[in-house]
PDB file of N, CA and C in Angstrom:
ATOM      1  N   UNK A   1       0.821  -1.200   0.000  1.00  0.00           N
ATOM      2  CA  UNK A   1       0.000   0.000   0.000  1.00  0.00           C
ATOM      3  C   UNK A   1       0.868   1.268   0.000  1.00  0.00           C
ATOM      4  N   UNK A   2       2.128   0.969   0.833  1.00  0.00           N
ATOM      5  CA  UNK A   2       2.904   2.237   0.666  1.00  0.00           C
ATOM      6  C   UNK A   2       3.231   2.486  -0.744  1.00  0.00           C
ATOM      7  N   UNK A   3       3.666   1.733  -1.377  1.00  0.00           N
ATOM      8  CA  UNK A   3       4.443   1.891  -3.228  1.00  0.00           C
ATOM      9  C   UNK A   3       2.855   2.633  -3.793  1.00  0.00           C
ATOM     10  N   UNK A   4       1.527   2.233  -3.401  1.00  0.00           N
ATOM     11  CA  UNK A   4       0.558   3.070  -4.095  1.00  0.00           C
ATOM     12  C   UNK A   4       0.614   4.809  -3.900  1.00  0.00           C
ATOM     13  N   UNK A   5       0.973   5.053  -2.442  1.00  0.00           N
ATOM     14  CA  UNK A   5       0.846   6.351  -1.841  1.00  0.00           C
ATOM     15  C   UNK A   5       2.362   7.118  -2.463  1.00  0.00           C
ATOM     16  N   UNK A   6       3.615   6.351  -2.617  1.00  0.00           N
ATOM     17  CA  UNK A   6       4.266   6.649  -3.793  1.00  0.00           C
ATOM     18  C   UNK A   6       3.984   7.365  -5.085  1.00  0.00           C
ATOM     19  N   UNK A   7       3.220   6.150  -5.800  1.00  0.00           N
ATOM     20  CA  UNK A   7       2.772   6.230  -7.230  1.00  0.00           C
ATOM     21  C   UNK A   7       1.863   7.284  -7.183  1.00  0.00           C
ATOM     22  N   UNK A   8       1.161   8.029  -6.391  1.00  0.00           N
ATOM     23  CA  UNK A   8       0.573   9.513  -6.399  1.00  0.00           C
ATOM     24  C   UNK A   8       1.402  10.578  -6.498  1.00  0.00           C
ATOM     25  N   UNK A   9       2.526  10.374  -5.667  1.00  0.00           N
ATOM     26  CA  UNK A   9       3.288  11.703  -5.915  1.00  0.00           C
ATOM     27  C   UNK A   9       4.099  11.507  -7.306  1.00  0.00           C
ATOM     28  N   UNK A  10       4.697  10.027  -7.866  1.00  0.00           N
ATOM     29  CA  UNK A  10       5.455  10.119  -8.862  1.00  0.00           C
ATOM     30  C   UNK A  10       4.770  10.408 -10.202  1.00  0.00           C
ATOM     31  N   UNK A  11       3.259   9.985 -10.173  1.00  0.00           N
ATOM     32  CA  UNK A  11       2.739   9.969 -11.228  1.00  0.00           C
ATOM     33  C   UNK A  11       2.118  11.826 -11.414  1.00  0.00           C
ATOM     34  N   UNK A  12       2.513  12.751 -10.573  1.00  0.00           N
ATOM     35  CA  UNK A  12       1.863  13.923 -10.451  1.00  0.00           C
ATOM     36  C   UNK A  12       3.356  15.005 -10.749  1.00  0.00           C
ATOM     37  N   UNK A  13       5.165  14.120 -10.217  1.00  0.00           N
ATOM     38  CA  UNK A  13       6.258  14.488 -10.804  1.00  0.00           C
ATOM     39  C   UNK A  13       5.852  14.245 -12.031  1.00  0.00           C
ATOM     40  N   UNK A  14       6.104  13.173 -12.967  1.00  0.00           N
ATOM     41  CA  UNK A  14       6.091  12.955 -14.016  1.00  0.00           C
ATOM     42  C   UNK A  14       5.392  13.740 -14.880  1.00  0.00           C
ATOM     43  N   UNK A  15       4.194  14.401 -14.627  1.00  0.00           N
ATOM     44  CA  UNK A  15       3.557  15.373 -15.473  1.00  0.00           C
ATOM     45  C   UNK A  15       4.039  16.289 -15.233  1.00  0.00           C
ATOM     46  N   UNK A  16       4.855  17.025 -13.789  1.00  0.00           N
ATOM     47  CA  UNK A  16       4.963  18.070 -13.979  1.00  0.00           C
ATOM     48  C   UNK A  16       6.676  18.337 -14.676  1.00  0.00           C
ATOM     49  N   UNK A  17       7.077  16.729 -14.748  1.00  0.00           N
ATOM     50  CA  UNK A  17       8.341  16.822 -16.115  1.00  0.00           C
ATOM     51  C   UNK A  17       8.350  16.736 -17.488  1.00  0.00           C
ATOM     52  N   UNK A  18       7.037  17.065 -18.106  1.00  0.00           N
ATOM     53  CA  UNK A  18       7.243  16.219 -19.449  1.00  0.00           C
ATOM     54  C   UNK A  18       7.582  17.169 -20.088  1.00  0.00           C
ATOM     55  N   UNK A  19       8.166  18.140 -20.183  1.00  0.00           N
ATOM     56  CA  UNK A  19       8.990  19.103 -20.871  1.00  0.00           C
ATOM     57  C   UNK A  19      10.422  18.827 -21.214  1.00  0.00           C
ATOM     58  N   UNK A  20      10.468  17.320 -20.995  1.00  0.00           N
ATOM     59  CA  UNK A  20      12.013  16.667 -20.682  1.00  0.00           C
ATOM     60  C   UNK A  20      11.289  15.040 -21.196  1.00  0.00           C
ATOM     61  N   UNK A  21      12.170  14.395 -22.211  1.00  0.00           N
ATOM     62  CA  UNK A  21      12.116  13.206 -22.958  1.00  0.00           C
ATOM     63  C   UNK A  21      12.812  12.279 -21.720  1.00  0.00           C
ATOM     64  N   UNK A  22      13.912  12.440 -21.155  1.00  0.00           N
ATOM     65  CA  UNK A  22      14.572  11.195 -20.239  1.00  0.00           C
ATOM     66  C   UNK A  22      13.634  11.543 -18.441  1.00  0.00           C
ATOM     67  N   UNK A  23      13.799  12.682 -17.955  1.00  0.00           N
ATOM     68  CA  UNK A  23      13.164  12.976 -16.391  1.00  0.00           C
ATOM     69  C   UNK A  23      11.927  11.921 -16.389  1.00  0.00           C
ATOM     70  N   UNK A  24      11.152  12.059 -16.777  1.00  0.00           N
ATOM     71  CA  UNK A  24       9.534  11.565 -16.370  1.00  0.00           C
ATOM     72  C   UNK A  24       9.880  10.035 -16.249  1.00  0.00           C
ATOM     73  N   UNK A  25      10.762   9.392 -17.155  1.00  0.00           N
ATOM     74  CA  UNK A  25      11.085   7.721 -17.501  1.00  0.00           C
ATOM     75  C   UNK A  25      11.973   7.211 -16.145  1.00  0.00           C
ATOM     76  N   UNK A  26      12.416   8.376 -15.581  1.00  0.00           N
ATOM     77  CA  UNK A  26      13.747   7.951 -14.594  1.00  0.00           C
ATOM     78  C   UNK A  26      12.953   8.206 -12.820  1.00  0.00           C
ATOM     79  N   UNK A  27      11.917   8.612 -12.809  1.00  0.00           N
ATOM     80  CA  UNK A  27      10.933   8.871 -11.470  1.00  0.00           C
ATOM     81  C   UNK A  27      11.379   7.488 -11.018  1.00  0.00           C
ATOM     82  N   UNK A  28      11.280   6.897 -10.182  1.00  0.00           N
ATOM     83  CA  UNK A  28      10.869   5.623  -9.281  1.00  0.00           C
ATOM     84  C   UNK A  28      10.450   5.885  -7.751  1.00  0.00           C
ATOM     85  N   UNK A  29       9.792   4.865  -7.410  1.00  0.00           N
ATOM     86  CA  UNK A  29       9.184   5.108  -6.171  1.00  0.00           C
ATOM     87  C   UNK A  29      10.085   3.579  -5.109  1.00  0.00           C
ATOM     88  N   UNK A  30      10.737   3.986  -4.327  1.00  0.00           N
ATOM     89  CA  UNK A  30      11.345   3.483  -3.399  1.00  0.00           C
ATOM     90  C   UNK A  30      10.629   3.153  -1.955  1.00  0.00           C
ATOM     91  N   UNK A  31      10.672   2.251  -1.708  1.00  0.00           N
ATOM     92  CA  UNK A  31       9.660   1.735  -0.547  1.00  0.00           C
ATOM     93  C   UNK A  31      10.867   1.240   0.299  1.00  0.00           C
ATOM     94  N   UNK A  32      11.293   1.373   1.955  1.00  0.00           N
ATOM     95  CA  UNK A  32      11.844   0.663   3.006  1.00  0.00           C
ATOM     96  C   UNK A  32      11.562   1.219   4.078  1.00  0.00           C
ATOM     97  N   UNK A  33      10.699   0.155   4.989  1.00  0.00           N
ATOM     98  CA  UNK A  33      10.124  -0.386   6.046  1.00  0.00           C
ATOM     99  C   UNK A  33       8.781   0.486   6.134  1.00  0.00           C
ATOM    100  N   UNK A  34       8.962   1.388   6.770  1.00  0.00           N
ATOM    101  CA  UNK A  34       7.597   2.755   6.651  1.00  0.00           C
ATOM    102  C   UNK A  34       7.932   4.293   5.985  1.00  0.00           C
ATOM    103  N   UNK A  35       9.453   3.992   4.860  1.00  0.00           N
ATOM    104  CA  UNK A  35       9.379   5.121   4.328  1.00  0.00           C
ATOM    105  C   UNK A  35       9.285   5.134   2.848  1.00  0.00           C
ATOM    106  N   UNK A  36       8.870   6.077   2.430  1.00  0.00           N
ATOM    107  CA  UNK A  36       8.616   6.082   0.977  1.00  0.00           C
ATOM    108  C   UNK A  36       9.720   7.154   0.386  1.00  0.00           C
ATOM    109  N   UNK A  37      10.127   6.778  -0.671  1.00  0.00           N
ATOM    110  CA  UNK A  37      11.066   7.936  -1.110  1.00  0.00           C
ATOM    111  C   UNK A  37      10.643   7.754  -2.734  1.00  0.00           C
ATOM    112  N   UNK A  38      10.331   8.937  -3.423  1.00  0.00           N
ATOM    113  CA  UNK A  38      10.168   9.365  -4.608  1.00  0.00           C
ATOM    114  C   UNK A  38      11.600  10.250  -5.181  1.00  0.00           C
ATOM    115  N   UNK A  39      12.317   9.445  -6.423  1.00  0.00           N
ATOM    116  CA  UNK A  39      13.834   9.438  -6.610  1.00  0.00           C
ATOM    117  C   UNK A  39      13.425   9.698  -8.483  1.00  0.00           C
ATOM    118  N   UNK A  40      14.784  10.754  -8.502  1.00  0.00           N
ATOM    119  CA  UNK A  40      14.416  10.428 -10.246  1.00  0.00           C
ATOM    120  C   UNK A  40      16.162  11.026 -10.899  1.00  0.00           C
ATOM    121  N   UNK A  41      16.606  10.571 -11.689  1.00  0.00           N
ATOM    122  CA  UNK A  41      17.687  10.722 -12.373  1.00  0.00           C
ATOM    123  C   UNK A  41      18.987   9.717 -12.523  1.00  0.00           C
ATOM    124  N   UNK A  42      19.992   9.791 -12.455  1.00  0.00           N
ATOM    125  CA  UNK A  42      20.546   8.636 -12.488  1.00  0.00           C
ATOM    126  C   UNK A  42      21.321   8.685 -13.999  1.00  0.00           C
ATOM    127  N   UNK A  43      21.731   7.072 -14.792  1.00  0.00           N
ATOM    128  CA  UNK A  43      22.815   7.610 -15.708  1.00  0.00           C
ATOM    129  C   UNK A  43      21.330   7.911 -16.880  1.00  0.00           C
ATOM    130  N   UNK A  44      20.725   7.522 -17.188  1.00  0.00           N
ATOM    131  CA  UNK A  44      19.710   8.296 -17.863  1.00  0.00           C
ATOM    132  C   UNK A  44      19.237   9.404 -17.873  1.00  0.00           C
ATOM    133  N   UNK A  45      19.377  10.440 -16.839  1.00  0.00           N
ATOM    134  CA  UNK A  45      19.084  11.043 -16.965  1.00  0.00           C
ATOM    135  C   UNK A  45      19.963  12.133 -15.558  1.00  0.00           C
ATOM    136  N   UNK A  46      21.438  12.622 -15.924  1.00  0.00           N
ATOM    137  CA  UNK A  46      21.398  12.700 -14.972  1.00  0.00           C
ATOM    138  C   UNK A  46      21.485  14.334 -15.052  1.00  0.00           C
ATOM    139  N   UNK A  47      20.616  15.265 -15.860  1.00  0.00           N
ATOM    140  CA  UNK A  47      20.311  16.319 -15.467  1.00  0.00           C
ATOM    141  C   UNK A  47      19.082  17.061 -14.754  1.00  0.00           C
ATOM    142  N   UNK A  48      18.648  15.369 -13.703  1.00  0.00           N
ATOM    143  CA  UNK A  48      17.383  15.749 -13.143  1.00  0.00           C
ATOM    144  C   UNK A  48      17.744  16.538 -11.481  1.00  0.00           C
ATOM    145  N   UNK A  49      18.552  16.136 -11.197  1.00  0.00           N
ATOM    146  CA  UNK A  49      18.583  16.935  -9.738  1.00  0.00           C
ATOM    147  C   UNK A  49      19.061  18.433 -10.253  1.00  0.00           C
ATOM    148  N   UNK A  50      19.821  19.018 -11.093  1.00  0.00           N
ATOM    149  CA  UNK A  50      20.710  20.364 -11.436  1.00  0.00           C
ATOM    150  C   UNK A  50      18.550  20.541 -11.668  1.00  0.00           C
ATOM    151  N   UNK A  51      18.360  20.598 -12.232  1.00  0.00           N
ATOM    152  CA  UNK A  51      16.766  21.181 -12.947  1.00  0.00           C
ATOM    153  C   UNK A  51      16.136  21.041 -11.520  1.00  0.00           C
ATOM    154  N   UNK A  52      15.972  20.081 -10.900  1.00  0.00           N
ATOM    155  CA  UNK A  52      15.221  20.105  -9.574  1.00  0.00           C
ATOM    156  C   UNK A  52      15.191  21.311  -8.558  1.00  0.00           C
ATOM    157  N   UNK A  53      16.568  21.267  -8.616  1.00  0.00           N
ATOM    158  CA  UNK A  53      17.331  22.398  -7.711  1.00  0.00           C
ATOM    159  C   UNK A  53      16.852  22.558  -6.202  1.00  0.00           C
ATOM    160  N   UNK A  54      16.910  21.227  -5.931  1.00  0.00           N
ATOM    161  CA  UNK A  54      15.713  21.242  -4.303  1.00  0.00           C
ATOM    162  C   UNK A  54      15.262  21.697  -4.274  1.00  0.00           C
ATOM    163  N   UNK A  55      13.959  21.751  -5.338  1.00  0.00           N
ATOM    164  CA  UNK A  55      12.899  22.161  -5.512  1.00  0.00           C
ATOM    165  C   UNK A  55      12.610  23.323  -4.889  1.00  0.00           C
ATOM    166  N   UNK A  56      13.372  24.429  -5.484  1.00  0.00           N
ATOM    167  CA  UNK A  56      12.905  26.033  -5.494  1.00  0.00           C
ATOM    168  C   UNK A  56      13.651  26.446  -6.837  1.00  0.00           C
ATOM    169  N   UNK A  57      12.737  27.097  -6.981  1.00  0.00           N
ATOM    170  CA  UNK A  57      13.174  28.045  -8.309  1.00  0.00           C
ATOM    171  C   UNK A  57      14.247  28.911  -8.230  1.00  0.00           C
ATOM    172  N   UNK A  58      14.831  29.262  -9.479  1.00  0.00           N
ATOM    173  CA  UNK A  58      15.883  29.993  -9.834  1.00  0.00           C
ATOM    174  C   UNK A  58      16.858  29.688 -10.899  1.00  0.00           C
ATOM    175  N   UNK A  59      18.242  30.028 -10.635  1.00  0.00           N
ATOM    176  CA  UNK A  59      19.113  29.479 -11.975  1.00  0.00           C
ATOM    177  C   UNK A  59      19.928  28.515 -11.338  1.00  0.00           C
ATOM    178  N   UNK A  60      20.412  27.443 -12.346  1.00  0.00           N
ATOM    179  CA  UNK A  60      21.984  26.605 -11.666  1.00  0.00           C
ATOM    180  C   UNK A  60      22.785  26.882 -12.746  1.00  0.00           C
ATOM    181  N   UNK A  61      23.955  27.135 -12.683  1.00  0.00           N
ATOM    182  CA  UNK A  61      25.422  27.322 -13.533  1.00  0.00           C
ATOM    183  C   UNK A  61      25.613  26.030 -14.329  1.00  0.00           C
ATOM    184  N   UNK A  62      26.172  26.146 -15.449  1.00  0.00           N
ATOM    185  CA  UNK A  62      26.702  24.940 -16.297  1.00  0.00           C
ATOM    186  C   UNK A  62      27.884  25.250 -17.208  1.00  0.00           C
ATOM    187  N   UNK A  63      28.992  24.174 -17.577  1.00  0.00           N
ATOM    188  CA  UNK A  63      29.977  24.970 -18.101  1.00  0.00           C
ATOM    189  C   UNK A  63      29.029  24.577 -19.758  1.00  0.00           C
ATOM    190  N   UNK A  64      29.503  25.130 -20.841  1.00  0.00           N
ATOM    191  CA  UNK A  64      28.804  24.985 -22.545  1.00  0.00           C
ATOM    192  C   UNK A  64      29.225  23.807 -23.023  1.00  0.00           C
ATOM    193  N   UNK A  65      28.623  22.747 -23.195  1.00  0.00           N
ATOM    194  CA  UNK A  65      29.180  21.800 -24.136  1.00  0.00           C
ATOM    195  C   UNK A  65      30.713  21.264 -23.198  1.00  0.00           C
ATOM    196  N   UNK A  66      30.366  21.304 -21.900  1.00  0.00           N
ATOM    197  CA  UNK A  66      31.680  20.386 -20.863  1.00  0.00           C
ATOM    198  C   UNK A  66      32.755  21.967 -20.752  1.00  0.00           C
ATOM    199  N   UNK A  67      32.809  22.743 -21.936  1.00  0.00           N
ATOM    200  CA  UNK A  67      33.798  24.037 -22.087  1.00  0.00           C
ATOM    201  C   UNK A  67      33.798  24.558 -21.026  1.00  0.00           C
ATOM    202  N   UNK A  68      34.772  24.426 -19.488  1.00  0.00           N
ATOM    203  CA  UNK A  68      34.711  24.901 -18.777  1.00  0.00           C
ATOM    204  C   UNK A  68      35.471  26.463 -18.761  1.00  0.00           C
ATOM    205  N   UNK A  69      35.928  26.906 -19.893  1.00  0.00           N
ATOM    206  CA  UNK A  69      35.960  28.557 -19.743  1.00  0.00           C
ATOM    207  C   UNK A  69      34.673  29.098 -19.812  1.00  0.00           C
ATOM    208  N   UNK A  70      33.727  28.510 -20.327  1.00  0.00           N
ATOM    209  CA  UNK A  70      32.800  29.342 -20.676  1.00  0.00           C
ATOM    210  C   UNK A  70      31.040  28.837 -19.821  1.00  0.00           C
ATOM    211  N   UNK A  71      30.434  29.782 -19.206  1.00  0.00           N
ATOM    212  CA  UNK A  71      29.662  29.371 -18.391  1.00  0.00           C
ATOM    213  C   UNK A  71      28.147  30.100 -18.350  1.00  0.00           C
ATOM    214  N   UNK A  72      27.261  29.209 -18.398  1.00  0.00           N
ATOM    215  CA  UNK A  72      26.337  29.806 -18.331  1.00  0.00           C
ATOM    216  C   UNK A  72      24.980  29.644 -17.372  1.00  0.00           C
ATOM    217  N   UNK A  73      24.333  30.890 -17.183  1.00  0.00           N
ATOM    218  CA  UNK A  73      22.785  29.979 -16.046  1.00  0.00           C
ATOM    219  C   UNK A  73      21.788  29.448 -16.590  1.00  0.00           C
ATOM    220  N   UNK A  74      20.985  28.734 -16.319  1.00  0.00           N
ATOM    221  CA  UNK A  74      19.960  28.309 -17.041  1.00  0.00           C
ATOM    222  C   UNK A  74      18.698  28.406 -15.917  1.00  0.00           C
ATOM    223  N   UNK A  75      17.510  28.332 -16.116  1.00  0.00           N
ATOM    224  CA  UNK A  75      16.603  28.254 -15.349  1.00  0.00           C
ATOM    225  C   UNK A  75      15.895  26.754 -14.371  1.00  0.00           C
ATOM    226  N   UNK A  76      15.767  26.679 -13.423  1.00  0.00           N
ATOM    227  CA  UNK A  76      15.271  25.465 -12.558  1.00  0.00           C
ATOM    228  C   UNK A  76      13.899  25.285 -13.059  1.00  0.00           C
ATOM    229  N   UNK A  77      13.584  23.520 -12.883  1.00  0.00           N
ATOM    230  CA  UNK A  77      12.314  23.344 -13.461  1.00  0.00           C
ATOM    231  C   UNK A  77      11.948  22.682 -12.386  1.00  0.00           C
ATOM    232  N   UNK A  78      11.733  22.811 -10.970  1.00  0.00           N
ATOM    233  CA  UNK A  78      11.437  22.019  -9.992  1.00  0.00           C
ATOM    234  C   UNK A  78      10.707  21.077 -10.347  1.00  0.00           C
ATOM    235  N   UNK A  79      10.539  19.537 -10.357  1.00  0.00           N
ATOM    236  CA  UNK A  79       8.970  18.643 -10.462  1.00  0.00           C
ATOM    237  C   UNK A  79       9.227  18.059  -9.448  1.00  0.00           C
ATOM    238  N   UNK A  80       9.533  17.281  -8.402  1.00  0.00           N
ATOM    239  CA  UNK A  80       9.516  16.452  -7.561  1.00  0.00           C
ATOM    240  C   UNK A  80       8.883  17.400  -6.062  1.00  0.00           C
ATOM    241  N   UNK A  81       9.117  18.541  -5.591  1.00  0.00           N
ATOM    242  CA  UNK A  81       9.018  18.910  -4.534  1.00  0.00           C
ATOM    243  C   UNK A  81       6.989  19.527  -4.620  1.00  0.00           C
ATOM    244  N   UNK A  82       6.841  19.947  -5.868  1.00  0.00           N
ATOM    245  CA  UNK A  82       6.112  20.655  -6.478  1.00  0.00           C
ATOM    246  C   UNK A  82       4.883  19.499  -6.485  1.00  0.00           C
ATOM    247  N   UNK A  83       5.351  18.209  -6.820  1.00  0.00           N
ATOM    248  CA  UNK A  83       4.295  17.292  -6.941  1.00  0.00           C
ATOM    249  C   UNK A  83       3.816  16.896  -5.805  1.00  0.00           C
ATOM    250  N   UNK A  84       4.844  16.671  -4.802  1.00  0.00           N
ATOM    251  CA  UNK A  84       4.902  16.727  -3.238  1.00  0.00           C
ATOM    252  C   UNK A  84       3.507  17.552  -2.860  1.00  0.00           C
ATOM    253  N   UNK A  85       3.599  18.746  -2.758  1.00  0.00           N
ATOM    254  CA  UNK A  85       2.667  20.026  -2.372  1.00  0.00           C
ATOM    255  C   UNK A  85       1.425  19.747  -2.963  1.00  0.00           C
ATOM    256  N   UNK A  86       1.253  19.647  -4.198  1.00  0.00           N
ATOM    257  CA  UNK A  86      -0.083  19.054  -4.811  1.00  0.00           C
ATOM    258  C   UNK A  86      -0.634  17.888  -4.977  1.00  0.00           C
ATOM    259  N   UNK A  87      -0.060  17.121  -4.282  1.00  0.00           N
ATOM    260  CA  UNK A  87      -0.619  16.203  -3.832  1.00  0.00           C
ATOM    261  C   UNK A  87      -1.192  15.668  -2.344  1.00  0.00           C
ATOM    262  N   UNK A  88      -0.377  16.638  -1.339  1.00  0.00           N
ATOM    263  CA  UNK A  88      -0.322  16.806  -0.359  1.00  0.00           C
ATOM    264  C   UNK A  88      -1.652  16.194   0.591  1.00  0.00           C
ATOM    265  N   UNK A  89      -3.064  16.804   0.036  1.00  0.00           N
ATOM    266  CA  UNK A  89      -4.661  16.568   0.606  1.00  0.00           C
ATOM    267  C   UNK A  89      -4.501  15.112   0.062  1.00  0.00           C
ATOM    268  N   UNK A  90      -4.517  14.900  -1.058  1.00  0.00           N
ATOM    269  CA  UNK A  90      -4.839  12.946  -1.644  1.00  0.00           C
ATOM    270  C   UNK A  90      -3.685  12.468  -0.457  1.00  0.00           C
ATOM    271  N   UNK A  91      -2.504  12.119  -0.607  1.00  0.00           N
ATOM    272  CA  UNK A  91      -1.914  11.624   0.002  1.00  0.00           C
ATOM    273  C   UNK A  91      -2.321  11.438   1.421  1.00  0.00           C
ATOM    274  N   UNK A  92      -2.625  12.563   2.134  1.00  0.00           N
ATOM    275  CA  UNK A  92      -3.012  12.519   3.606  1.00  0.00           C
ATOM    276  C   UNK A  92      -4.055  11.551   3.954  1.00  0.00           C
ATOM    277  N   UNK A  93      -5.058  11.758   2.849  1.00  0.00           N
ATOM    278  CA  UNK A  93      -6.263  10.851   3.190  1.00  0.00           C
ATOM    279  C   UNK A  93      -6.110   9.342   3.040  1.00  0.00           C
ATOM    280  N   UNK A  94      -4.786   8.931   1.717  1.00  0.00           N
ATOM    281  CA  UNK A  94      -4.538   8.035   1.840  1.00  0.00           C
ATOM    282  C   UNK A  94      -3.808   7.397   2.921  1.00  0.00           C
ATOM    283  N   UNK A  95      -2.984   7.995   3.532  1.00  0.00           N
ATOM    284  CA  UNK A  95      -2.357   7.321   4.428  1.00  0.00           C
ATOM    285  C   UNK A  95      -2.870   7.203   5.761  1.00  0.00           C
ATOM    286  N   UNK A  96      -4.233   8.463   5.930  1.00  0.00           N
ATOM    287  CA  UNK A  96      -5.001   7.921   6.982  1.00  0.00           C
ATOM    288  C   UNK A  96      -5.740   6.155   6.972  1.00  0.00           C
ATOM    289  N   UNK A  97      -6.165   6.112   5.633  1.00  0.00           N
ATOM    290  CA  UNK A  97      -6.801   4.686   5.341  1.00  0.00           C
ATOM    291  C   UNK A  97      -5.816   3.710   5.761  1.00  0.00           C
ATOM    292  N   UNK A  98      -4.565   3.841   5.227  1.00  0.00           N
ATOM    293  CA  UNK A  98      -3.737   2.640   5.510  1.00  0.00           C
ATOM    294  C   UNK A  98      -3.491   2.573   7.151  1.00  0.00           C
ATOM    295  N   UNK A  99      -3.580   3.845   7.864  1.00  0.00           N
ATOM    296  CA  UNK A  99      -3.559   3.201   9.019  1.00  0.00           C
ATOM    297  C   UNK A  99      -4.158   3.016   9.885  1.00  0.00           C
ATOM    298  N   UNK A 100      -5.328   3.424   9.329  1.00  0.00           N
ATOM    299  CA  UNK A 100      -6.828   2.562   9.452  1.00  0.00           C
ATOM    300  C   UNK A 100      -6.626   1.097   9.504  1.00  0.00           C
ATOM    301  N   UNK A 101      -6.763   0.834   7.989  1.00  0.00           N
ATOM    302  CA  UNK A 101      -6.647  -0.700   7.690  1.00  0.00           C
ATOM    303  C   UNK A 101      -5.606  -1.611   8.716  1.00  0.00           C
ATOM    304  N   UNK A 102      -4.595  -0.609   9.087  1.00  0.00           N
ATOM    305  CA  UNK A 102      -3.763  -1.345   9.879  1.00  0.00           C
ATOM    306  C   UNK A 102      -3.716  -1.572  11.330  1.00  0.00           C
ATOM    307  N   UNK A 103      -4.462  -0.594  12.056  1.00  0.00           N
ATOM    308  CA  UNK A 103      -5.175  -0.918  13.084  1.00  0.00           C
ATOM    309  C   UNK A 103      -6.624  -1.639  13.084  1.00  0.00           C
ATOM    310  N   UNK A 104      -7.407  -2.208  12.149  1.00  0.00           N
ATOM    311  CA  UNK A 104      -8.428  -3.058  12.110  1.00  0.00           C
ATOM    312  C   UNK A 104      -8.020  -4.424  12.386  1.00  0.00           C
ATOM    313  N   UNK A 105      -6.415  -4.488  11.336  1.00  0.00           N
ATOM    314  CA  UNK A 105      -6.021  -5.858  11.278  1.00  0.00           C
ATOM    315  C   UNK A 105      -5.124  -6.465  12.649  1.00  0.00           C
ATOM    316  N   UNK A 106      -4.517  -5.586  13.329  1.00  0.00           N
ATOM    317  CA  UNK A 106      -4.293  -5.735  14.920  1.00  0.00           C
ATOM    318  C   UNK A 106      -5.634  -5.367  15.748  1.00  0.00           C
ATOM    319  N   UNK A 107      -6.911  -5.212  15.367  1.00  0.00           N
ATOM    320  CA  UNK A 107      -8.017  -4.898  16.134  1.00  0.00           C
ATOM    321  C   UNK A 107      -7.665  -4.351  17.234  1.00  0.00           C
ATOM    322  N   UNK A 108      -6.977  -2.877  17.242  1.00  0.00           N
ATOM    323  CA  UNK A 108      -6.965  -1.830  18.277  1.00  0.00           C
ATOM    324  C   UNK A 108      -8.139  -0.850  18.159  1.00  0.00           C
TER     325      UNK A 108
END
């Protein structure tokens, strides 16, 4: 049930990446013990955290084509923190259910 409460926030990143062919493909949803972690970039894609920019807006630096004399800013496209926030009400309600369901099944 946790990987579902995942798949809300990744599937709500993913739209808010599709301005990007590799980001949206590289999302995954990570599940261990009672935490969920929503992860995206990697060797496919690994200009997803520089664009993320822990999710606040602004510019990150890059050298041109690797040319480290020459440097330029580009603009942040936050999706992961952003999907977080708007999803925020669904999620809550979901995870009230699950621990619902999970105190029924220990009948507390």
């Amino acid at each position: 049930r946790l990987h579902e409460l995942g798949d809300i926030v990744a599937t709500a990143a993913k739209a808010n990446a599709d301005w990007s062919t590799r980001i949206p493909d590289s999302i995954k949803v990570r599940v261990s013990g009672v935490g969920i972690k929503i992860v995206a970039g990697g060797p496919t894609a690994p200009d997803a955290a520089p664009y993320e920019h822990g999710g606040q807006q602004g510019t990150f630096r890059h050298p041109v084509f690797g040319n480290r004399a020459v440097w330029v800013a580009q603009a942040a496209r936050p999706f992961l923190a952003p999907a977080a926030e708007e999803t925020a009400s669904v999620t809550e309600s979901f995870m009230l259910s699950i621990i619902d369901e999970a105190l029924k099944a220990v009948d507390l």
